[in-house]
Protein backbone atom coordinates (compact mmCIF):
# COMPACT_ATOMS: atom_id res chain seq x y z
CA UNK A 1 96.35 111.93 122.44
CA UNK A 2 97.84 109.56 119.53
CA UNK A 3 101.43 109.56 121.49
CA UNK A 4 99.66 108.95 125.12
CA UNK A 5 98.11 106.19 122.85
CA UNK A 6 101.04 104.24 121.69
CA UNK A 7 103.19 104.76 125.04
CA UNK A 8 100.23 103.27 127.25
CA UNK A 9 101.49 99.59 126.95
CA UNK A 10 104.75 100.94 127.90
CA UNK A 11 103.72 102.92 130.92
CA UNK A 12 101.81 100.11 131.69
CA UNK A 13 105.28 97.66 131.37
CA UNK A 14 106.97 99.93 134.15
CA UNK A 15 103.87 100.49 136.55
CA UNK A 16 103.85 96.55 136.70
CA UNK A 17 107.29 96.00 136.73
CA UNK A 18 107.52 98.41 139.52
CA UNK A 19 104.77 96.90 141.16
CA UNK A 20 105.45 92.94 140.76
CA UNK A 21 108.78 92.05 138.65
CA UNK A 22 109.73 91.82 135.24
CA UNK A 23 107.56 88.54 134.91
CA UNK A 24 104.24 90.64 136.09
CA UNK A 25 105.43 93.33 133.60
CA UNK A 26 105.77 90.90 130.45
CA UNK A 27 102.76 89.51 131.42
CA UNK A 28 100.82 92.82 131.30
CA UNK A 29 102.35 94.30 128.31
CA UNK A 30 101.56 90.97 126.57
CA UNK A 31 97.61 91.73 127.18
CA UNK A 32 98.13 95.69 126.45
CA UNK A 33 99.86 95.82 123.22
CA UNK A 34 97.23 93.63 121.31
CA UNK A 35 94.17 95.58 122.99
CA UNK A 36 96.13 98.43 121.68
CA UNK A 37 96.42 96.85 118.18
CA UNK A 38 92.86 96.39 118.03
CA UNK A 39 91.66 99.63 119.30
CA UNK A 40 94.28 101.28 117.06
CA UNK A 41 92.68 99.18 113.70
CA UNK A 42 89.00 100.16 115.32
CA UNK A 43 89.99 103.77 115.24
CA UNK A 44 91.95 103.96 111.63
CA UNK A 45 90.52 101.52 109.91
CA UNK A 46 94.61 100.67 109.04
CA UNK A 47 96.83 97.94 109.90
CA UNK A 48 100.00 99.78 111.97
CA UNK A 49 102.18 97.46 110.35
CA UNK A 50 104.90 98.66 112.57
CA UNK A 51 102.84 97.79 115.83
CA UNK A 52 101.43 94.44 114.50
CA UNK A 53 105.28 93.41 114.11
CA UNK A 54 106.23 94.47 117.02
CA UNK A 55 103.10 92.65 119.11
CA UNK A 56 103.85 89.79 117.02
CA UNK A 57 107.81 89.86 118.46
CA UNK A 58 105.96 90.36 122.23
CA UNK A 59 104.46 87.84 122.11
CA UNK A 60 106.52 85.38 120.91
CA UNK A 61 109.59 86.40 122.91
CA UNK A 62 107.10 87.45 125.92
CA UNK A 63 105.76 83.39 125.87
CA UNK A 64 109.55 82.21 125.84
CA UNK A 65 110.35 84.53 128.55
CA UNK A 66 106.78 83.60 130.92
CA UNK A 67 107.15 80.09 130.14
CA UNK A 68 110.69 79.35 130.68
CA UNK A 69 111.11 81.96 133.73
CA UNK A 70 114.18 83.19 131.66
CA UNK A 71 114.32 87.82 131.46
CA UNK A 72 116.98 87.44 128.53
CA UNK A 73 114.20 86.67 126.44
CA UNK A 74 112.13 89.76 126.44
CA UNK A 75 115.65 91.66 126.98
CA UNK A 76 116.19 90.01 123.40
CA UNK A 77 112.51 91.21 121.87
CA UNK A 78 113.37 95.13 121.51
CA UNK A 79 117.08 93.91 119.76
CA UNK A 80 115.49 91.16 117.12
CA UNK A 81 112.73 93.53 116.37
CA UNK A 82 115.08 96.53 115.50
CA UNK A 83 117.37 94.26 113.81
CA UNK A 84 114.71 92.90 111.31
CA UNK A 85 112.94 96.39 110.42
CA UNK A 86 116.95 97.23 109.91
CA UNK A 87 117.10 94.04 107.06
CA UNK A 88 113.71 94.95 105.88
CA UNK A 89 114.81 98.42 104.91
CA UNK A 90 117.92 97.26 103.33
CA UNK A 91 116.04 94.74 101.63
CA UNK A 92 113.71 97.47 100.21
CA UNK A 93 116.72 99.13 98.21
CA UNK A 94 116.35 95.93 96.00
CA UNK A 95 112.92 94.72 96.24
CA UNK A 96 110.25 97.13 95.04
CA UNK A 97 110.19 100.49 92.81
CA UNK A 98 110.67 102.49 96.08
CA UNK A 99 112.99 101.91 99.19
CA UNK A 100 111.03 101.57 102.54
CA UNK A 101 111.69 104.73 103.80
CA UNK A 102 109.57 107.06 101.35
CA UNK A 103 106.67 104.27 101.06
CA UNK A 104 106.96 104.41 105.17
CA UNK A 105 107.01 108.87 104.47
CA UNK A 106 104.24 108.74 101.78
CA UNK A 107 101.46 107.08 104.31
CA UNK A 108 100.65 110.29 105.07
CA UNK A 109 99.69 111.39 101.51
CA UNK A 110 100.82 115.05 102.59
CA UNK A 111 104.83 114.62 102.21
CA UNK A 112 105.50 116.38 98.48
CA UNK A 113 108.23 113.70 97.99
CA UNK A 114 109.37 113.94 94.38
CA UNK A 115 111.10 116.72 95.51
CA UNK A 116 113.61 114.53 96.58
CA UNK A 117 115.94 112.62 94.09
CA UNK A 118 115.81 108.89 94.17
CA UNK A 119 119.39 108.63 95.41
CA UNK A 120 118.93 110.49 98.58
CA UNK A 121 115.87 108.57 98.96
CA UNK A 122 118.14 105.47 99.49
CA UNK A 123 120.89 107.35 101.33
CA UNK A 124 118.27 108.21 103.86
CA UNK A 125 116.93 104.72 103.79
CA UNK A 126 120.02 103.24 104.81
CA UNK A 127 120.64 105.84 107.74
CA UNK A 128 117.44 103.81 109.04
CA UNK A 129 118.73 100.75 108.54
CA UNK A 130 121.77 101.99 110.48
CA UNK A 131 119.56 103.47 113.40
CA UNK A 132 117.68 100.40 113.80
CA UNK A 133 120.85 98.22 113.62
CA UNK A 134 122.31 100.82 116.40
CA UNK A 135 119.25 100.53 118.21
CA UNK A 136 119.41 96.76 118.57
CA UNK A 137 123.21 97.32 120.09
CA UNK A 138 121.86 99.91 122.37
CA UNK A 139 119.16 97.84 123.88
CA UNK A 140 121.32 94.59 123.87
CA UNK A 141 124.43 96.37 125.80
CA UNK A 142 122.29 97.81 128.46
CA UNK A 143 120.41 94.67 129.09
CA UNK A 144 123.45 92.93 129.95
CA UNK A 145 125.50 95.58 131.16
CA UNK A 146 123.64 97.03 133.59
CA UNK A 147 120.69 96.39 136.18
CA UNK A 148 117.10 95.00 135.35
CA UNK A 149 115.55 97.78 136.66
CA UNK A 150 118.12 100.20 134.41
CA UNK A 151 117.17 98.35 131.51
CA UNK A 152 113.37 98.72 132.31
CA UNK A 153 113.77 102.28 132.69
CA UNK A 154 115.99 102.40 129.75
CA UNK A 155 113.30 100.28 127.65
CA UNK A 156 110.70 102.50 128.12
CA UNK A 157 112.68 105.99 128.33
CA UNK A 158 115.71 105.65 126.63
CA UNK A 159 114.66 103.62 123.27
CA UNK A 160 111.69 106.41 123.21
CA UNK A 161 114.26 109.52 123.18
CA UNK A 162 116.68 108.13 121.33
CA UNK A 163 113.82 107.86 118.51
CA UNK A 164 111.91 111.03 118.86
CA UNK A 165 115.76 112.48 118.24
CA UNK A 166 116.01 110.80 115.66
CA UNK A 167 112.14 111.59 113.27
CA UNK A 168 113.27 115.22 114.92
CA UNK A 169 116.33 115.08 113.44
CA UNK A 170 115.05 113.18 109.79
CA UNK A 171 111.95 115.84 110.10
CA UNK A 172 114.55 118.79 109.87
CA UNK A 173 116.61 117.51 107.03
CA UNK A 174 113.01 116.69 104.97
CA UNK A 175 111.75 120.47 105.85
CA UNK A 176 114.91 121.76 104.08
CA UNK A 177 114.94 119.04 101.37
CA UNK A 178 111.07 119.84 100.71
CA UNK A 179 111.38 123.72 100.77
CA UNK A 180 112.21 124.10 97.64
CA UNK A 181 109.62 124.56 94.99
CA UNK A 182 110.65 122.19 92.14
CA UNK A 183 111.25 118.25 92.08
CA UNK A 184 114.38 117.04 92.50
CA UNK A 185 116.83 116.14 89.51
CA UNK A 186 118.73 113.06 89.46
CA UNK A 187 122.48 114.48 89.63
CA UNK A 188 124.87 112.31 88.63
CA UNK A 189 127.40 110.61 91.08
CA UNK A 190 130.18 111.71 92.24
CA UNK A 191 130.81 109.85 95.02
């Protein structure tokens, strides 16, 4: 139910997109995504800080696009909203006692995480930042390499797949870094 949740604006984006255009669609996930904020906080009782940043980015780049009639704005939102969680997780390796990725890991409260040493905690931190940075590429090439519609389909599709592969991918190397019964000791480098 949580996942239908989160991919309803989405679904929504392509059912109006197929139905009226791209403006239609920005239009509609511009009214869905902060009805879904709200219902989310209603429900939790938590700010989705990942959602509320990436509403905020809708509907900034979502106004440019419905005000000045110009697509390559909201082609643009998925790209600049990648690209700063990417410099927000690089940032973290210098600003705070923990890097982004195990603060982002320890919402849950469930994750055993000393078990990991501090200096894969940042190795793992940057293969985020590396993701996200890809991710921006990604969605930038194929909005201007290939056809609205392919973008649309790759906006909602694509983006999605490429992430669950990746948490699938960061969830298997965490179930074999976390199956051991001891915390982790800082080894010394050798790199």
């Amino acid at each position: 139910m949580h996942i239908l949740f989160e991919f309803l604006p989405l679904i929504l984006f392509l059912g109006a997109y197929l139905y009226k255009g791209i403006y239609f669609a920005i239009g509609t996930l511009m009214v869905a995504m902060p009805i879904g904020f709200v219902i989310k906080y209603i429900r939790t009782g938590k700010v989705d800080k990942m959602y509320m940043w990436s509403t905020i980015f809708l509907l900034v780049f979502g106004s440019a696009a419905l005000y000045f009639r110009n697509a390559d704005f909201i082609y643009w939102k998925p790209t600049a909203f990648y690209w700063a969680v990417a410099v927000a997780f690089l940032i973290s390796l210098w600003v705070g006692e923990k890097p982004l990725v195990r603060r982002f890991l320890e919402l849950s409260g469930e994750l055993p995480t000393d078990k990991i040493a501090p200096r894969e905690w940042q190795r793992l931190n940057l293969v985020w930042v590396v993701f996200f940075a890809a991710m921006g590429i990604a969605n930038i090439y194929v909005a201007y390499n290939f056809s609205e519609k392919f973008w649309v389909n790759f906006k909602v599709f694509g983006l999605l797949a490429l992430t669950f592969v990746f948490m699938l991918a960061q969830g298997l190397w965490l179930v074999a870094k976390l199956g051991g019964d001891e915390p982790a000791a800082e080894t010394p480098e050798t790199d």
